[in-house]
C-alpha atoms as a PDB file:
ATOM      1  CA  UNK A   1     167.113-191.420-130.512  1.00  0.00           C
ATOM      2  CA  UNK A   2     166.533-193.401-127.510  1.00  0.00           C
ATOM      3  CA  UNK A   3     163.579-192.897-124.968  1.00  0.00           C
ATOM      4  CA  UNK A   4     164.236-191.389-121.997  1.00  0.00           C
ATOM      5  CA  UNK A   5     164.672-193.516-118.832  1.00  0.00           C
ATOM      6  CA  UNK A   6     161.331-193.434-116.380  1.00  0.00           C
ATOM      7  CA  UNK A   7     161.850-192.682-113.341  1.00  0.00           C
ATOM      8  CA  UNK A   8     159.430-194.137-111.111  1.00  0.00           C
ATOM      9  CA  UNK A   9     158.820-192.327-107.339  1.00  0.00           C
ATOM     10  CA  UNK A  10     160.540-194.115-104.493  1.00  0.00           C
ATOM     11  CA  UNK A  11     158.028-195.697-101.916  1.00  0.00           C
ATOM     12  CA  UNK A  12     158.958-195.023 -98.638  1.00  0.00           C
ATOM     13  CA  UNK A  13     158.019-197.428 -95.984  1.00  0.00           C
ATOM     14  CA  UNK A  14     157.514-196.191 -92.098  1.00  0.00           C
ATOM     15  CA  UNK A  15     160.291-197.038 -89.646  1.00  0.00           C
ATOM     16  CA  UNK A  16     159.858-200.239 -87.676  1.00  0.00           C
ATOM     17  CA  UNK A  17     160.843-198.603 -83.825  1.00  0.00           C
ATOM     18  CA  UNK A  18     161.792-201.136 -81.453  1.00  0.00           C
ATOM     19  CA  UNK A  19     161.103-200.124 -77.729  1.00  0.00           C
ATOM     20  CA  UNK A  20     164.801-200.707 -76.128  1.00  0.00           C
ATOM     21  CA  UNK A  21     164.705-202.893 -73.872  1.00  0.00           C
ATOM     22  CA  UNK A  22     165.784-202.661 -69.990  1.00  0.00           C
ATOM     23  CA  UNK A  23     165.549-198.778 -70.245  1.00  0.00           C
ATOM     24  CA  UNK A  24     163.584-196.929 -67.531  1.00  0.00           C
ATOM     25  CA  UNK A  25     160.556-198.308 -66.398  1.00  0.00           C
ATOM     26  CA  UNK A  26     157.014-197.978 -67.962  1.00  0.00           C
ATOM     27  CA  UNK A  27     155.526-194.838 -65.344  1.00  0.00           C
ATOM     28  CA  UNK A  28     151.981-195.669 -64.152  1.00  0.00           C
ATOM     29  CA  UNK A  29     149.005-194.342 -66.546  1.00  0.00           C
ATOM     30  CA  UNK A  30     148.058-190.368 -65.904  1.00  0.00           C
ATOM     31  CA  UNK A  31     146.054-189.816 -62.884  1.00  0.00           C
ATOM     32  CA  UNK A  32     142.359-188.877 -62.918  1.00  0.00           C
ATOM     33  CA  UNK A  33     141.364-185.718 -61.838  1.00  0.00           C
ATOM     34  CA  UNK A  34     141.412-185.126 -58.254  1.00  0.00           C
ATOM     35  CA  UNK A  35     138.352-184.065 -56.501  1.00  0.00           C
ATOM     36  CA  UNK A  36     139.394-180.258 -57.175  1.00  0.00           C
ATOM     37  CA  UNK A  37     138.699-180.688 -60.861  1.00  0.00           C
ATOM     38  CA  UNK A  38     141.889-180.129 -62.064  1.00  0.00           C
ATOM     39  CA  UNK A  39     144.274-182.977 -63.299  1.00  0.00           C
ATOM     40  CA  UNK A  40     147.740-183.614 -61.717  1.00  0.00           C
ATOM     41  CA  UNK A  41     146.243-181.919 -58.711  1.00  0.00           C
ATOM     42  CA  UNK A  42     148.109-184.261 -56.290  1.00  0.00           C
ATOM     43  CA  UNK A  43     151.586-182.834 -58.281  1.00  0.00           C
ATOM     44  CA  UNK A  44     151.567-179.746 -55.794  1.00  0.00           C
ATOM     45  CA  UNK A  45     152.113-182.196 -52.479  1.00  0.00           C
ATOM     46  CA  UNK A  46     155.166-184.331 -54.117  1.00  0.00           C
ATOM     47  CA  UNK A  47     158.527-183.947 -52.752  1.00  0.00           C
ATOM     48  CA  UNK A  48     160.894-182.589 -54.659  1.00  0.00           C
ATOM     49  CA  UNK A  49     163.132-186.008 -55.480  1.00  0.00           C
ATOM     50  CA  UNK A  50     159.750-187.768 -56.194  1.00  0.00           C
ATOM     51  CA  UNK A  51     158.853-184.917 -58.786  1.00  0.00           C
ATOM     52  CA  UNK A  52     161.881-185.057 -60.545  1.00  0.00           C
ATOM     53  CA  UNK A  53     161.615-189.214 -60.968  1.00  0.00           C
ATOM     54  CA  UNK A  54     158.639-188.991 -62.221  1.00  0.00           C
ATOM     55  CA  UNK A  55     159.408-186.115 -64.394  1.00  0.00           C
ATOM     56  CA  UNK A  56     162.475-188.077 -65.918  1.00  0.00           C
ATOM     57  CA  UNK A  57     160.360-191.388 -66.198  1.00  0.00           C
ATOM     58  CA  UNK A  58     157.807-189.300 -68.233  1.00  0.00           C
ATOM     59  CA  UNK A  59     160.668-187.559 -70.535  1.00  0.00           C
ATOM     60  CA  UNK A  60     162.187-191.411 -71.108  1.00  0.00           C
ATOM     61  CA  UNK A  61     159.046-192.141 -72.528  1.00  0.00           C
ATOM     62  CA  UNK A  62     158.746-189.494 -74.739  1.00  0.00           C
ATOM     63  CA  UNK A  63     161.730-189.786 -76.063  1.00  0.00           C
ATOM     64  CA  UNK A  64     161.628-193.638 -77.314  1.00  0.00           C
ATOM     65  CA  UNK A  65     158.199-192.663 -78.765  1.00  0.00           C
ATOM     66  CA  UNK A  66     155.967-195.596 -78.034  1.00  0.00           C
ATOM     67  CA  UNK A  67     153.076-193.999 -76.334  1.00  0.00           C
ATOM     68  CA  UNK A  68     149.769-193.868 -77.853  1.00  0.00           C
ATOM     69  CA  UNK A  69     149.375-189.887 -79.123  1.00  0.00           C
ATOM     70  CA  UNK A  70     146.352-189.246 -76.475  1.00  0.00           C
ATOM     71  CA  UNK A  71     148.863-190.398 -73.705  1.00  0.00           C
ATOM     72  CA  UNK A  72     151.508-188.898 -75.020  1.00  0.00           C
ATOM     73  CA  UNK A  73     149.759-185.475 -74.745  1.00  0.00           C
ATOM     74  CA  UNK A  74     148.408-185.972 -70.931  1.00  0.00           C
ATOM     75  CA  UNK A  75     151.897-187.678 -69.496  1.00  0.00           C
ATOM     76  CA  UNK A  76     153.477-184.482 -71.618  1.00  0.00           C
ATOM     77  CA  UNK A  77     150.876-181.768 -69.479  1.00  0.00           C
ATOM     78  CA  UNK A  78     151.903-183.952 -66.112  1.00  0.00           C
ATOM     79  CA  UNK A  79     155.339-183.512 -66.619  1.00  0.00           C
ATOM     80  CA  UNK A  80     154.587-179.958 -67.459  1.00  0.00           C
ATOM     81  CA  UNK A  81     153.107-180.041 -64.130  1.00  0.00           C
ATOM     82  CA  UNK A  82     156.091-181.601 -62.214  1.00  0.00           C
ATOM     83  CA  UNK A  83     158.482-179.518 -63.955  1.00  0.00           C
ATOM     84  CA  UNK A  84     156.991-176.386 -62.207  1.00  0.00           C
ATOM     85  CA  UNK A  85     156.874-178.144 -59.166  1.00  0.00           C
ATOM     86  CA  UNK A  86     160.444-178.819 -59.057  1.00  0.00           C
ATOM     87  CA  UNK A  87     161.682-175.199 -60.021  1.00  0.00           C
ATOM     88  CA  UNK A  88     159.039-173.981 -57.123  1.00  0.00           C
ATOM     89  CA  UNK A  89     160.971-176.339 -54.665  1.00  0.00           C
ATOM     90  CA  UNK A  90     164.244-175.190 -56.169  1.00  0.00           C
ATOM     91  CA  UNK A  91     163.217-171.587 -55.743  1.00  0.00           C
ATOM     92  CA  UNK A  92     162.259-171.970 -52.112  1.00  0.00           C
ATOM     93  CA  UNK A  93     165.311-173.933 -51.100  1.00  0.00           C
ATOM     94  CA  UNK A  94     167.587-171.192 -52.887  1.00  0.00           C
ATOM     95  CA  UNK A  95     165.663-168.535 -50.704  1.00  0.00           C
ATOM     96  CA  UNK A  96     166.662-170.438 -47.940  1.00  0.00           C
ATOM     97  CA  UNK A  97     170.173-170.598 -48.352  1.00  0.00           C
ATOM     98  CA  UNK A  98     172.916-168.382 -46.552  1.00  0.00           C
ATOM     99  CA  UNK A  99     175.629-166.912 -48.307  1.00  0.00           C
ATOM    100  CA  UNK A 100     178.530-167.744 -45.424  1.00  0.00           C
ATOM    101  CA  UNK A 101     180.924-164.264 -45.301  1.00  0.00           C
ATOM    102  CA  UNK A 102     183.977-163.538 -44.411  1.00  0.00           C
ATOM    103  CA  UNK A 103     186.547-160.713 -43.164  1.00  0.00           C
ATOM    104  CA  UNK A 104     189.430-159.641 -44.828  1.00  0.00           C
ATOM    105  CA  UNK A 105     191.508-161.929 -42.934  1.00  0.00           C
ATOM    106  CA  UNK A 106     189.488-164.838 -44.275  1.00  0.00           C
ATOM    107  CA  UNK A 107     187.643-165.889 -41.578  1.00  0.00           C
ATOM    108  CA  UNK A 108     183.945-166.260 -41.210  1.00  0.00           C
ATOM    109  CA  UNK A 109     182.140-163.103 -39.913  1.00  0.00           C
ATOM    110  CA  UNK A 110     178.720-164.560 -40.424  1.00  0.00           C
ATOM    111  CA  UNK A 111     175.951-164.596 -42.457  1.00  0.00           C
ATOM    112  CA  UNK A 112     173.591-163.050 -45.593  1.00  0.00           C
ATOM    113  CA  UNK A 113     170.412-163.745 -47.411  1.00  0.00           C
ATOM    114  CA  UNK A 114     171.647-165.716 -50.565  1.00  0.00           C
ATOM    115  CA  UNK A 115     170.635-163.581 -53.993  1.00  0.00           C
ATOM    116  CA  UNK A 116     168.347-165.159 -55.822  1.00  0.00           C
ATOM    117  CA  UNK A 117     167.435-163.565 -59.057  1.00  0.00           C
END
C-alpha cells in the first residue's frame, strides 16, 4: 500500500490594496476639539451642501480603506456627526415646505403645512 499524500496548509498572503488613483480628494485631518470640549463641535454651524461634501469625502475614504485605524475611527464619529446634521437641515426644510392645493376644478386654492412624519 502506498502512503497517503500530505497535505500541507495553504499560506495565505494579505492583499496588496492599491489606493485608486484620481478618486475623491484626501479630506483634511479630524478637527481638534473646539473650545466647548466636544469634537466636531463646529459640525452644528455647516451648511447643509458643505455637510454633505464632507460627509461623502469621509465615506470615499472609508470605503478604499487606506486610513490608519485611529483615523479611521474619528473621521467615522465626524461623519456620524455630519450625517445628523444633514437630516436636521433636511427636517427643517421639509417643515418648511407648503403642500400647494387645489379645487375640484384643478386650480390652486392655496396652501397647507406639508406632513412630515
Amino acid at each position: 500500500m502506498t502512503e497517503p499524500a500530505k497535505i500541507e496548509p495553504a499560506k495565505i498572503e494579505p492583499a496588496k490594496v492599491e489606493p485608486s488613483k484620481g478618486a475623491l480628494p484626501k479630506a483634511a485631518p479630524a478637527k481638534p476639539a473646539q473650545a466647548e470640549g466636544t469634537p466636531n463641535s463646529d459640525v452644528d454651524a455647516l451648511p447643509f451642501e458643505k455637510a454633505l461634501a464632507e460627509l461623502e469625502t469621509i465615506v470615499g475614504r472609508l470605503e478604499r480603506g487606506d486610513v490608519p485605524l485611529e483615523e479611521s475611527i474619528a473621521i467615522y464619529e465626524r461623519g456620524e456627526a455630519l450625517k445628523r446634521r444633514c437630516e436636521e437641515l433636511l427636517r427643517q426644510a421639509e417643515a418648511r415646505v407648503d403642500k400647494i392645493t387645489t379645487g375640484a376644478n384643478g386650480e390652486v386654492t392655496g396652501t397647507e403645512p406639508l406632513d412630515v412624519q
